[in-house]
N, C-alpha and C. Protein backbone atom coordinates (compact mmCIF):
# COMPACT_ATOMS: atom_id res chain seq x y z
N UNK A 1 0.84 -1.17 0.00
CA UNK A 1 0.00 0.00 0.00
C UNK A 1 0.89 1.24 0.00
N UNK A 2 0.42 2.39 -0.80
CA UNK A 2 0.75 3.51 -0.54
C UNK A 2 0.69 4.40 0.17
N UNK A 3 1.76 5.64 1.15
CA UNK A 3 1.19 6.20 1.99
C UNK A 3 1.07 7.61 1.93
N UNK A 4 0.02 8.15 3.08
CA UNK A 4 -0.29 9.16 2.50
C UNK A 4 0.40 9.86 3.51
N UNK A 5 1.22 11.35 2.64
CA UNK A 5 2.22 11.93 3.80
C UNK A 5 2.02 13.40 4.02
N UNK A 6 0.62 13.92 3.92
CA UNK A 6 0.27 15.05 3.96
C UNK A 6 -0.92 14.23 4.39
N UNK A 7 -1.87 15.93 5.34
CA UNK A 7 -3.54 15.64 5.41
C UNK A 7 -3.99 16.41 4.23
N UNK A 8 -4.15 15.01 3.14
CA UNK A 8 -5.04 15.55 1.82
C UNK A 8 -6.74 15.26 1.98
N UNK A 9 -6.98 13.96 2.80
CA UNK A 9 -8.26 13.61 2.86
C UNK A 9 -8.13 12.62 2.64
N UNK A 10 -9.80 11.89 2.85
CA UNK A 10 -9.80 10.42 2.30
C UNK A 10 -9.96 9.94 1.24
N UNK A 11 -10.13 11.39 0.34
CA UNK A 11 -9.84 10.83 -0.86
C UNK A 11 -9.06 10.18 -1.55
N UNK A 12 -8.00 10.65 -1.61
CA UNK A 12 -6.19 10.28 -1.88
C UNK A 12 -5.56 9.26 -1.54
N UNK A 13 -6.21 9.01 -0.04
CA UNK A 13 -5.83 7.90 0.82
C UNK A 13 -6.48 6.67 0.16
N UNK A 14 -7.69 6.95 -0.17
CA UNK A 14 -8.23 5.79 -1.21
C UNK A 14 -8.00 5.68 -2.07
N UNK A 15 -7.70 7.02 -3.18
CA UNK A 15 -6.90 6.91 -4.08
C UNK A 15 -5.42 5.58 -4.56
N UNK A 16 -4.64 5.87 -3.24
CA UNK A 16 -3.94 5.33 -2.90
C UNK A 16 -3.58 3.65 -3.66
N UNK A 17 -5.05 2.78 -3.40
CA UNK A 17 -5.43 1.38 -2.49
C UNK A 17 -5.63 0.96 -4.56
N UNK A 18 -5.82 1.78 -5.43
CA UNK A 18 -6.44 1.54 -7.36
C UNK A 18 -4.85 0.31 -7.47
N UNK A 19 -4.18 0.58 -7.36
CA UNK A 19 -3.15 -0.18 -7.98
C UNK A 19 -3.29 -1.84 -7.56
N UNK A 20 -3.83 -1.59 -6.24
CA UNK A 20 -3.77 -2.86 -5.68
C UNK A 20 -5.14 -3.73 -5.69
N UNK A 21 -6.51 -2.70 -6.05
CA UNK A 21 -8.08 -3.40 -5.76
C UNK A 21 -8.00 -3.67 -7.02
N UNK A 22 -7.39 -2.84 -8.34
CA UNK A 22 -7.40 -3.56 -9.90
C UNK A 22 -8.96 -3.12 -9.85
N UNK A 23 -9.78 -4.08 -10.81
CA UNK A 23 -11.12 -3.81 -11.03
C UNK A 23 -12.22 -4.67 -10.17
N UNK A 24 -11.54 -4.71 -8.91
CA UNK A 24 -12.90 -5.33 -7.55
C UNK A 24 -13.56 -4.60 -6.88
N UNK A 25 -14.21 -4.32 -6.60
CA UNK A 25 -15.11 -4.32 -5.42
C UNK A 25 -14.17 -4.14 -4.22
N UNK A 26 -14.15 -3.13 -3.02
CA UNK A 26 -13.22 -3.34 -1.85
C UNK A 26 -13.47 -2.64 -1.18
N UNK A 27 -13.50 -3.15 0.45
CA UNK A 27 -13.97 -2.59 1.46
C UNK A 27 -12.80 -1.97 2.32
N UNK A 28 -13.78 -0.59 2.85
CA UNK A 28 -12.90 0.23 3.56
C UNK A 28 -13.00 0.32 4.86
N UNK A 29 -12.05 -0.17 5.73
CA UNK A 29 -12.40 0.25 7.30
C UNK A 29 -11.55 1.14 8.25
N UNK A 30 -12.37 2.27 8.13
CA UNK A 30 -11.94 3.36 9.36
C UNK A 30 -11.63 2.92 10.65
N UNK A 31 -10.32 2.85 10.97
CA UNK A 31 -10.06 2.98 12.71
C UNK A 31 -10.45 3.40 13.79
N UNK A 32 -10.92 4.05 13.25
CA UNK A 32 -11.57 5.04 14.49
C UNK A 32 -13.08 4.64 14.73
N UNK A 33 -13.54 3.70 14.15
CA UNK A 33 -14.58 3.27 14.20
C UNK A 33 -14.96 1.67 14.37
N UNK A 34 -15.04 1.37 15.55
CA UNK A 34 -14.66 -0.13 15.84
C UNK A 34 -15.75 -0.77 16.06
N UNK A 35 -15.90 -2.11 15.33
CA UNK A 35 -16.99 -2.96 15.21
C UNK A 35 -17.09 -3.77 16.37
N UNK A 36 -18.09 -4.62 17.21
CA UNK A 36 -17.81 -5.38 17.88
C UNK A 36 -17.72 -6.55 16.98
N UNK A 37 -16.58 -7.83 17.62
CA UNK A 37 -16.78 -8.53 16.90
C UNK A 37 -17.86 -9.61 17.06
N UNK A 38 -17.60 -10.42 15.53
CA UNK A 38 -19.38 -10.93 15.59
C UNK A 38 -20.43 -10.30 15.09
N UNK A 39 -20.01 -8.74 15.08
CA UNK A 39 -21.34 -8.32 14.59
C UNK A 39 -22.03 -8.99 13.09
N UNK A 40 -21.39 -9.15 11.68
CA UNK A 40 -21.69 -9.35 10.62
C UNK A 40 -21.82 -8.26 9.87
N UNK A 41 -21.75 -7.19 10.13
CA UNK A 41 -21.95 -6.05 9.22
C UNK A 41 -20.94 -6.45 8.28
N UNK A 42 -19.83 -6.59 8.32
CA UNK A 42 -18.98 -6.31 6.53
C UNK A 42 -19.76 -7.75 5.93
N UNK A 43 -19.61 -8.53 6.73
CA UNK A 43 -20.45 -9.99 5.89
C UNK A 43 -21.58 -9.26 5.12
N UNK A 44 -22.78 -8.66 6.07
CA UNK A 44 -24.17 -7.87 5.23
C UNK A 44 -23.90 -7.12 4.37
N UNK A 45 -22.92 -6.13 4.39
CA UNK A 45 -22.26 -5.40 3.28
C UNK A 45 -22.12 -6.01 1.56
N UNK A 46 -21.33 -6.88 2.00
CA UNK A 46 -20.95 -8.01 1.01
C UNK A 46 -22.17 -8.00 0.22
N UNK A 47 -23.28 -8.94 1.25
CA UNK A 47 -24.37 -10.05 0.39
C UNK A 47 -25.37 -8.60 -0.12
N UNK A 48 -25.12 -7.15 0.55
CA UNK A 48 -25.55 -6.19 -0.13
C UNK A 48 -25.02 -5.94 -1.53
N UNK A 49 -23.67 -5.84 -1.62
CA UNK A 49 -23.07 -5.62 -2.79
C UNK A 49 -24.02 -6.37 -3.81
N UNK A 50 -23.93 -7.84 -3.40
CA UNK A 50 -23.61 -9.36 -4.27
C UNK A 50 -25.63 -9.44 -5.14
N UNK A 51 -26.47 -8.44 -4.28
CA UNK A 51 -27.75 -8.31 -4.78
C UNK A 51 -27.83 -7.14 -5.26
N UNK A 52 -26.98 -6.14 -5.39
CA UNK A 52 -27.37 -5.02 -5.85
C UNK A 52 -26.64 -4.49 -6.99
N UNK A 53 -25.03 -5.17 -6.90
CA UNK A 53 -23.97 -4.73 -7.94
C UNK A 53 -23.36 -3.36 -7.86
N UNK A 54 -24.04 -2.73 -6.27
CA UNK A 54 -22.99 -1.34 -6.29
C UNK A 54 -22.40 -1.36 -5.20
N UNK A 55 -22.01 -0.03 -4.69
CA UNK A 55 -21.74 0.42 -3.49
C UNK A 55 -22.06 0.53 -2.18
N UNK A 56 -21.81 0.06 -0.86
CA UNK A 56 -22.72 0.13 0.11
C UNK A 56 -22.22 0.58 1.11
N UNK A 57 -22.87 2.11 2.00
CA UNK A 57 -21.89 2.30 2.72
C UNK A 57 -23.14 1.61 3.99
N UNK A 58 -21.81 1.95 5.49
CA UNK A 58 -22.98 1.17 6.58
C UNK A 58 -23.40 2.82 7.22
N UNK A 59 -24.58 2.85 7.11
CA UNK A 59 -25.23 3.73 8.19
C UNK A 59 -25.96 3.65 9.60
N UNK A 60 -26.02 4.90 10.58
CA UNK A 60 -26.34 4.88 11.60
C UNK A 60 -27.32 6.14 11.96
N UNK A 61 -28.47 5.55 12.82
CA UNK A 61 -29.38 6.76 12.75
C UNK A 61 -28.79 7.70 14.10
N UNK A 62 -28.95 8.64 14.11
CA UNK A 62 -28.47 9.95 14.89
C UNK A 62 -29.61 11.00 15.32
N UNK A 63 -29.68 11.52 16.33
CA UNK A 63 -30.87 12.84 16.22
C UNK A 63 -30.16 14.21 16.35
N UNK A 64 -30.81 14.98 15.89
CA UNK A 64 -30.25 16.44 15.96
C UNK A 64 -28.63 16.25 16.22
N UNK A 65 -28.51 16.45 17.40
CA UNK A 65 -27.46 16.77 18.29
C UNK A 65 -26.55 16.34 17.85
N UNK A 66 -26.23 15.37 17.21
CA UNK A 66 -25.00 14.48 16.73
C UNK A 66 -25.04 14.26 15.40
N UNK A 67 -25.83 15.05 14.38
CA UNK A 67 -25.79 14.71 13.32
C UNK A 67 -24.86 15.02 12.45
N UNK A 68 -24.63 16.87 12.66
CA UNK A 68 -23.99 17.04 11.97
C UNK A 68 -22.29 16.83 11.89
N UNK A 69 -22.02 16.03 12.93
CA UNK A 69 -20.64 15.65 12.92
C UNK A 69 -20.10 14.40 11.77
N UNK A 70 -21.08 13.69 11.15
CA UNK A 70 -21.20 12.56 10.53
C UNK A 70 -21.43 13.23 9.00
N UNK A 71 -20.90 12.61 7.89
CA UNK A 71 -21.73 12.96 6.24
C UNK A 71 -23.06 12.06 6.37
N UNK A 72 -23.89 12.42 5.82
CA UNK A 72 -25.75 12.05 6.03
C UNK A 72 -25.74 11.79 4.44
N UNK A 73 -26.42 10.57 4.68
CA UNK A 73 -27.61 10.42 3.13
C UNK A 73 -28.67 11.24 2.92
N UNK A 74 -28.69 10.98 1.34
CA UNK A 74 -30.31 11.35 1.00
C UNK A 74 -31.20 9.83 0.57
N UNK A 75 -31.91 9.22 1.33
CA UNK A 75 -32.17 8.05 1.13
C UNK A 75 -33.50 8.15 -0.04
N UNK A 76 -33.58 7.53 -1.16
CA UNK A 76 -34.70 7.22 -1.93
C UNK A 76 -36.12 7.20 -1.37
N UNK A 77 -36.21 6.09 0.21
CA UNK A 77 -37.14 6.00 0.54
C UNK A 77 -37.40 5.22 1.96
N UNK A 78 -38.10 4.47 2.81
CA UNK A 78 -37.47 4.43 4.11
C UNK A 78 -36.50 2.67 3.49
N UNK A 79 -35.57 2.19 4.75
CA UNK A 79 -35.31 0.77 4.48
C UNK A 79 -35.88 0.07 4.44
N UNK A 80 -35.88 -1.47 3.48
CA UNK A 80 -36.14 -2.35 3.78
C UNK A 80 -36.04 -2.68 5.28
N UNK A 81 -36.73 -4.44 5.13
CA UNK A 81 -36.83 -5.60 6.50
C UNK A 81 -35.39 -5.70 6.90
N UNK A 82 -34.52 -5.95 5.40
CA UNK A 82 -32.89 -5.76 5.59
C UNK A 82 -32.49 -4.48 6.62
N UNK A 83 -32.81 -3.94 6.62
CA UNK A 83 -32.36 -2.49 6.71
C UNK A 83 -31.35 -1.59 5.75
N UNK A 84 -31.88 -2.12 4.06
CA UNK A 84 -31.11 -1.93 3.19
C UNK A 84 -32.29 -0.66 2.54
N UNK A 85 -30.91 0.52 2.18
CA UNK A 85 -31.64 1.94 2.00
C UNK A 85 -30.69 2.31 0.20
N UNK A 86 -31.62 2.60 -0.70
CA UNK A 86 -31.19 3.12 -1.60
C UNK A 86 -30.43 4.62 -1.18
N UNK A 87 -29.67 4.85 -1.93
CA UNK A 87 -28.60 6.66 -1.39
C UNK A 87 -28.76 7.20 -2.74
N UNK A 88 -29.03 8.44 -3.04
CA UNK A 88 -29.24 9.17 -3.70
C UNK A 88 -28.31 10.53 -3.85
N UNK A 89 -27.73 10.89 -2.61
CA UNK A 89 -26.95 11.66 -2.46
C UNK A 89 -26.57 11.76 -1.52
N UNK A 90 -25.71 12.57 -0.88
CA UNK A 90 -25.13 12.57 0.13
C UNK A 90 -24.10 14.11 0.67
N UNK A 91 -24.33 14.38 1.72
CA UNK A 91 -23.48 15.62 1.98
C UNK A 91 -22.47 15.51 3.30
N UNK A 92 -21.88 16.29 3.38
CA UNK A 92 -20.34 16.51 4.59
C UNK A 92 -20.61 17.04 5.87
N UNK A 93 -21.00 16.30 7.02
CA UNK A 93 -21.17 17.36 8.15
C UNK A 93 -22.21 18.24 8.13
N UNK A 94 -23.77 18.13 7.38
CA UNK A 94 -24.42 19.32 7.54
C UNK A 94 -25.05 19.75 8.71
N UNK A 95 -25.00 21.34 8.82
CA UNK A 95 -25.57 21.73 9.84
C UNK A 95 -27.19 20.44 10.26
N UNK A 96 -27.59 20.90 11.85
CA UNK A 96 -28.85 19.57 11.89
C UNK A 96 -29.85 20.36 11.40
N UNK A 97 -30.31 21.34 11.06
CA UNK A 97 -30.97 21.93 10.33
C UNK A 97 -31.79 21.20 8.87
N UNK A 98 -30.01 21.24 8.78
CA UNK A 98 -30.26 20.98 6.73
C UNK A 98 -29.61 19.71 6.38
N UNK A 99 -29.83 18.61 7.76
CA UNK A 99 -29.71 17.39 7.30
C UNK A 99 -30.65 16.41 6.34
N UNK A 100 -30.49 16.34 5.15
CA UNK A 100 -31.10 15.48 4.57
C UNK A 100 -31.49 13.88 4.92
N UNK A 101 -31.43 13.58 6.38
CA UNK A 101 -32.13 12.55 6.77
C UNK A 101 -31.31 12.14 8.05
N UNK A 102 -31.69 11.47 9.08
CA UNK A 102 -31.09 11.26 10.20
C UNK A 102 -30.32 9.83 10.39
N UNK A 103 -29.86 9.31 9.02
CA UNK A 103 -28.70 8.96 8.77
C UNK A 103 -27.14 8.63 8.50
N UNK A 104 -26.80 8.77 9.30
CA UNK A 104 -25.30 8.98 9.00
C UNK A 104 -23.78 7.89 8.60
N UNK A 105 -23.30 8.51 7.89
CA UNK A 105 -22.52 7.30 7.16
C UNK A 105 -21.24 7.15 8.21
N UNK A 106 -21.01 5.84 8.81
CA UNK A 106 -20.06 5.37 9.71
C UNK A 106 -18.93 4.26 8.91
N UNK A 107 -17.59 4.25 9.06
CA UNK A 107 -16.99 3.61 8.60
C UNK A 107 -15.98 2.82 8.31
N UNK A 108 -17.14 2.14 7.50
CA UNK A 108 -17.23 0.98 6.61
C UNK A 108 -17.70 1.00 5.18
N UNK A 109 -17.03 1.55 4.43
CA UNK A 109 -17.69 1.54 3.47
C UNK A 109 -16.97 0.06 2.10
N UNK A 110 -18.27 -0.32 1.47
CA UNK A 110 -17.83 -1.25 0.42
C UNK A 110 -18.09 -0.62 -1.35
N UNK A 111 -17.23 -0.38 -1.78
CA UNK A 111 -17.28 0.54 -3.00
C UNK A 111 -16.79 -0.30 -4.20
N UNK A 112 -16.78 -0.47 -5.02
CA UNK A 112 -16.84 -0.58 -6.49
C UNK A 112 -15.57 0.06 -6.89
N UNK A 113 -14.77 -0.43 -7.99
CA UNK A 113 -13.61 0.48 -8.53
C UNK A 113 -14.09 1.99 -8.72
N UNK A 114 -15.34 1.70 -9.67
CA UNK A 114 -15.47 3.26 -10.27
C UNK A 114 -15.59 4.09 -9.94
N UNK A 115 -15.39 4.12 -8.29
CA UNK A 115 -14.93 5.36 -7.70
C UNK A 115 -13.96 5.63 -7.42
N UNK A 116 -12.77 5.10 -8.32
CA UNK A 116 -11.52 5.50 -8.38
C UNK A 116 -11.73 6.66 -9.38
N UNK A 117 -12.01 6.74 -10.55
CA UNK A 117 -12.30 7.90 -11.50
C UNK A 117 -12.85 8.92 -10.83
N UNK A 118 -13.80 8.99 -10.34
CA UNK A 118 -14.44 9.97 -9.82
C UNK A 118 -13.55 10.45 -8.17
N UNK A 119 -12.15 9.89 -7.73
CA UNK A 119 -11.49 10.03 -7.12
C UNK A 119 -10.12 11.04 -7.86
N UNK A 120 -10.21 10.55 -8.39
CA UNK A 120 -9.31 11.85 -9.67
C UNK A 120 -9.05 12.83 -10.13
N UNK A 121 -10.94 12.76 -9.97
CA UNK A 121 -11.14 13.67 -10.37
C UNK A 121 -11.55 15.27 -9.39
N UNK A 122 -11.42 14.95 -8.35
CA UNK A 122 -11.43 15.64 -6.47
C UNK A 122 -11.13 16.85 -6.70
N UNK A 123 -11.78 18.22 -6.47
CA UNK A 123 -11.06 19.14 -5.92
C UNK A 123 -11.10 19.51 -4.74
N UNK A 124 -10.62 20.21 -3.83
CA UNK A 124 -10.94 20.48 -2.59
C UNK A 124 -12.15 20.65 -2.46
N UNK A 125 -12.47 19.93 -1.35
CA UNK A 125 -13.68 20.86 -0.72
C UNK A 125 -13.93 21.11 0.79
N UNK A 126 -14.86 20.26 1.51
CA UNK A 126 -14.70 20.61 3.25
C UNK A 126 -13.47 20.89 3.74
N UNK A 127 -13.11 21.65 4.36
CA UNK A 127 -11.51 21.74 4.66
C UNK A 127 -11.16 22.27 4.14
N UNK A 128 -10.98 22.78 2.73
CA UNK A 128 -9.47 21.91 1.60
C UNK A 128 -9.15 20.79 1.37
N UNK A 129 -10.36 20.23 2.14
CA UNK A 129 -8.91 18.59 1.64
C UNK A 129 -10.07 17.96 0.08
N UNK A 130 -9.07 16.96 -0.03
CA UNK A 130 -10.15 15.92 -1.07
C UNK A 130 -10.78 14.92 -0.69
N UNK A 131 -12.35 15.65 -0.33
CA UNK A 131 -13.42 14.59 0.27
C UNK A 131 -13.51 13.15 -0.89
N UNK A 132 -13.36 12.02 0.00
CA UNK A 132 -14.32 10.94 -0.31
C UNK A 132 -15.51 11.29 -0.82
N UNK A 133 -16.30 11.58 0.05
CA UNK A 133 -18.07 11.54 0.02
C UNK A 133 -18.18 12.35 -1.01
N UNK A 134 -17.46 13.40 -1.74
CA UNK A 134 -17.50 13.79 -2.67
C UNK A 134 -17.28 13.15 -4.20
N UNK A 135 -16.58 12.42 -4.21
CA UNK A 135 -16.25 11.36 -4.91
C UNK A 135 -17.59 10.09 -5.20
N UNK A 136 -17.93 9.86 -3.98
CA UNK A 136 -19.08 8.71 -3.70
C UNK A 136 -20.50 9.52 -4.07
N UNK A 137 -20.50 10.93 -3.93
CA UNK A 137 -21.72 11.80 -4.62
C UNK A 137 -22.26 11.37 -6.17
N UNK A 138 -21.25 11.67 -6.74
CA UNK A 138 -20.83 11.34 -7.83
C UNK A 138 -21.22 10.34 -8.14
N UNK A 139 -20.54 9.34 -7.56
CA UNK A 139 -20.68 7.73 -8.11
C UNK A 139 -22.24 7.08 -7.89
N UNK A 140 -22.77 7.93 -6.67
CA UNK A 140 -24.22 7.46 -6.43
C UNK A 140 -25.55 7.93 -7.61
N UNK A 141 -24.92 9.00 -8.10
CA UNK A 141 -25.66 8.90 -9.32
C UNK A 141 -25.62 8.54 -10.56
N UNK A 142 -24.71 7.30 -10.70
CA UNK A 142 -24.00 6.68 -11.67
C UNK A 142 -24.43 5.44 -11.97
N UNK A 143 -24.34 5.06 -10.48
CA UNK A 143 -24.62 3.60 -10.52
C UNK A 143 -25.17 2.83 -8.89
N UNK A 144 -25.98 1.84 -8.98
CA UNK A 144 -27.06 1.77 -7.82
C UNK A 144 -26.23 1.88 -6.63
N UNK A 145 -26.16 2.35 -5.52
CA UNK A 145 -25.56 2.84 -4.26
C UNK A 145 -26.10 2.83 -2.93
N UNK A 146 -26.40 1.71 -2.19
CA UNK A 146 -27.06 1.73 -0.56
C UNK A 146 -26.62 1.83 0.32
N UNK A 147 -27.68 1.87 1.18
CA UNK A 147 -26.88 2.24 2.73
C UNK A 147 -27.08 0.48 3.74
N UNK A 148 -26.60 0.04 4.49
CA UNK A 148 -26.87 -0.89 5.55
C UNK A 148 -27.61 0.05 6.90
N UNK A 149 -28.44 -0.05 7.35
CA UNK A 149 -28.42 0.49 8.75
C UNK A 149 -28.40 -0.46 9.35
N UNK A 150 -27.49 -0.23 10.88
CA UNK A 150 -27.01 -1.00 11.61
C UNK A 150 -27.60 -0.18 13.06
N UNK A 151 -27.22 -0.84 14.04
CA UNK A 151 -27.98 -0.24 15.53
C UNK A 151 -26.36 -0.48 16.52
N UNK A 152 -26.54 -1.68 16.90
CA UNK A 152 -25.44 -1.88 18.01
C UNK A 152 -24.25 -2.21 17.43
N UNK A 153 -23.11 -2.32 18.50
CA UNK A 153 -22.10 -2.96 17.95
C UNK A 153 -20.61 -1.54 17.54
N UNK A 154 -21.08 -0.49 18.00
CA UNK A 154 -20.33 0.12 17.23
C UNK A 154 -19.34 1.36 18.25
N UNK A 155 -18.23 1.69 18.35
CA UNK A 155 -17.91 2.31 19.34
C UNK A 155 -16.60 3.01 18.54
N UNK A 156 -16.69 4.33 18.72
CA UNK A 156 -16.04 5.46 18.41
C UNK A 156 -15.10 6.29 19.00
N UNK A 157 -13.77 6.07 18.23
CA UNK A 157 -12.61 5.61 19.50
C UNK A 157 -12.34 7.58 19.85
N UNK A 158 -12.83 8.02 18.49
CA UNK A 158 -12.76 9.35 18.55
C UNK A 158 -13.48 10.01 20.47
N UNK A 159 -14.05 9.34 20.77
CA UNK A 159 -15.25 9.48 21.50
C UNK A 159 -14.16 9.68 23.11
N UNK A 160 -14.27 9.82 24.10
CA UNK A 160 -12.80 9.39 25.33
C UNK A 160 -13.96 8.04 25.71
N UNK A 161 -15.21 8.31 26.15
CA UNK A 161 -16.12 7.26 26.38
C UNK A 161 -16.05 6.18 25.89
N UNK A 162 -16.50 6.07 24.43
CA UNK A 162 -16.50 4.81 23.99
C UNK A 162 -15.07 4.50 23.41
N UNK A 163 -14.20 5.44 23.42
CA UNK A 163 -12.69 4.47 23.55
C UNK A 163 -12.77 3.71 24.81
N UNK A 164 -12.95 3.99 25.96
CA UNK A 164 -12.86 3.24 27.26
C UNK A 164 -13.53 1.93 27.02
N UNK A 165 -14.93 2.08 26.57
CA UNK A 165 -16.21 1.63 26.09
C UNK A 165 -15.41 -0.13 25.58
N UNK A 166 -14.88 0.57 24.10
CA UNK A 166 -14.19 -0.35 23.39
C UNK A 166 -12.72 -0.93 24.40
N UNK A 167 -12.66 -0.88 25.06
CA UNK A 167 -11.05 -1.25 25.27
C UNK A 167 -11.31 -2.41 26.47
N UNK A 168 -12.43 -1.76 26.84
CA UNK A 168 -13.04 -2.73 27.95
C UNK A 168 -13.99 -3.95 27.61
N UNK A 169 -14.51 -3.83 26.09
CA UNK A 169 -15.20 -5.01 25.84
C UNK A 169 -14.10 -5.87 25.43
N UNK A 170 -12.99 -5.57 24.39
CA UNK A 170 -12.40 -6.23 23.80
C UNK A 170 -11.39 -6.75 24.97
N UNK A 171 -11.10 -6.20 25.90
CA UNK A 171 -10.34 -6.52 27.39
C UNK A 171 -11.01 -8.05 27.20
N UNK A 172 -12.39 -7.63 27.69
CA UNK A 172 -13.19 -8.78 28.81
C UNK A 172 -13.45 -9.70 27.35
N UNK A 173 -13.33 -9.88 26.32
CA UNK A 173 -13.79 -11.23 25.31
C UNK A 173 -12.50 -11.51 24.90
N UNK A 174 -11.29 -11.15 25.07
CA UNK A 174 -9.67 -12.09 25.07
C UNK A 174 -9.36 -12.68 25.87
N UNK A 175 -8.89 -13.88 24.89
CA UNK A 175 -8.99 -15.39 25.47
C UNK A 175 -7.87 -15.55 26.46
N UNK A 176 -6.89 -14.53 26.57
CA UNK A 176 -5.66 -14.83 27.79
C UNK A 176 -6.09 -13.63 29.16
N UNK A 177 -6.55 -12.77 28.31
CA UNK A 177 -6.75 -11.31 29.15
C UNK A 177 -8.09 -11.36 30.20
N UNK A 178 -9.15 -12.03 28.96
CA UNK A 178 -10.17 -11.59 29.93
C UNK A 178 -10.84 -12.20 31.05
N UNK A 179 -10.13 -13.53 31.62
CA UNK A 179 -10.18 -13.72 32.64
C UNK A 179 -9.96 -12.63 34.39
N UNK A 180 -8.75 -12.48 33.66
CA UNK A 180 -7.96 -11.43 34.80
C UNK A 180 -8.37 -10.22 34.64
N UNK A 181 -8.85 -9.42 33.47
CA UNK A 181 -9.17 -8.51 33.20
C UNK A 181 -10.72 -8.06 34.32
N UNK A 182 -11.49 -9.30 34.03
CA UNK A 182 -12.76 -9.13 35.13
C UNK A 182 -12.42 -9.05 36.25
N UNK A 183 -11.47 -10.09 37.10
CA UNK A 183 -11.17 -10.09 38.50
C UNK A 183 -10.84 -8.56 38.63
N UNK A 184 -10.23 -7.71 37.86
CA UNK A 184 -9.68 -6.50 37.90
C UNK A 184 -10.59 -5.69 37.84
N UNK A 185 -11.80 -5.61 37.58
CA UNK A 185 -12.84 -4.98 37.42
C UNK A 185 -13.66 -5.45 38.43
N UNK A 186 -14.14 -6.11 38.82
CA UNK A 186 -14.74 -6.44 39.98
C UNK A 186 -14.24 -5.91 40.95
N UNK A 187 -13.16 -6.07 41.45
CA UNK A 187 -12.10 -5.49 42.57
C UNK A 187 -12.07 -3.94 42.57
N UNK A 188 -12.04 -3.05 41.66
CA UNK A 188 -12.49 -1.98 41.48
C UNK A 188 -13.91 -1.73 41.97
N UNK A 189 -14.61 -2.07 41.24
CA UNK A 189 -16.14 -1.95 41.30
C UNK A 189 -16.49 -2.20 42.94
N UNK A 190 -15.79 -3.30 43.60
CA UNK A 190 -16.36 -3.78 45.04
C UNK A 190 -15.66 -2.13 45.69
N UNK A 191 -14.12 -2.04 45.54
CA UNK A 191 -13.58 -0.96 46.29
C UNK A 191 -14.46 0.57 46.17
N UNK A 192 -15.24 1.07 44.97
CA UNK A 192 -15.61 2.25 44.64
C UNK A 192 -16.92 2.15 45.04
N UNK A 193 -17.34 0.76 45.25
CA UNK A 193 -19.19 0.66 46.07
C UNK A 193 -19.94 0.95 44.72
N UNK A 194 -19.35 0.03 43.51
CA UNK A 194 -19.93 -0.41 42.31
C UNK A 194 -20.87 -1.60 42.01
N UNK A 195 -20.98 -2.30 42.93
CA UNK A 195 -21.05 -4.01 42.81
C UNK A 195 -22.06 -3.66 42.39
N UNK A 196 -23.17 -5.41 42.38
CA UNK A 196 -24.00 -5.44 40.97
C UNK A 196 -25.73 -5.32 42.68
N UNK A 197 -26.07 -4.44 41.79
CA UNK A 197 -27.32 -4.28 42.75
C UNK A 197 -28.57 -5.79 42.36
């Protein structure tokens, strides 16, 4: 892989990944955004792709308050039983005002080559830098493009909370750690007058 040695965006950074995806299909996963495991979302992603033939990013519903920190869909219409949502468009952080739906794109996204072209083709925008979602704008009106909505499972390291959140599940479900890891938590919990009511 290639690296990226300036903050250009995620565009570039995906840019990056063309030499090596060739003409597949390939999924992207943000760090900062940690799955529990088990969940199945990139699996659902997939069998999204594998019925639809496009792009799928995973979304999460949000209210007001937290919306505009996330890029939001414009969904076609509500989800399926799947919780599979046609995308129509999509914008960067909008104010909660002028969010086009209380969706927000978290990530994981599974994309198609042909948003390498439309990666190319980037000029600045939020920031300065070269948005992704700008790129994926594009491509959603190109060719068919959904969303997954998902509920649990998801913890945001950006967050100080759910970094703790995350560090402590994945503590307590390792197979050497999380034995001792509980005794260590319990012992806390008894000393601070935590125990289990």
């Amino acid at each position: 892989m290639g690296r990226q040695h300036a903050p250009l965006g995620l565009g570039p950074a995906i840019g990056l990944a063309r030499h090596h995806v060739g003409d597949e299909p390939f999924v992207v996963l943000l760090p900062d955004d940690l799955m529990a495991p088990g969940s199945g979302l990139s699996r659902a992603m997939v069998e999204a792709h594998e019925r639809t033939g496009g792009s799928v990013l995973a979304l999460k519903q949000f209210g007001p308050a937290e919306i505009s920190a996330y890029g939001v869909v414009t969904p076609s219409g509500p989800a399926d039983a799947a919780g599979l949502v046609s995308v129509v468009d999509m914008v960067e952080k909008p104010a909660a005002a002028d969010a086009p739906s209380n969706l927000a794109i978290m990530g994981r996204y599974l994309l198609t080559p042909a948003v390498f072209d439309h990666v190319d083709a980037l000029v600045p925008g939020a920031g300065g830098e070269l948005q992704l979602i700008d790129a994926m704008r594009t491509l959603c009106r190109r060719e068919p493009f959904h969303g997954l909505v998902f509920d649990d499972g998801r913890c945001d390291t950006g967050n100080k909370l759910d970094w703790l959140r995350a560090t402590v599940e994945l503590a307590l479900r390792h197979s050497e750690l999380g034995p001792g890891f509980r005794s260590v938590l319990d012992d806390i919990a008894r000393r601070e007058g935590l125990g289990r009511r």
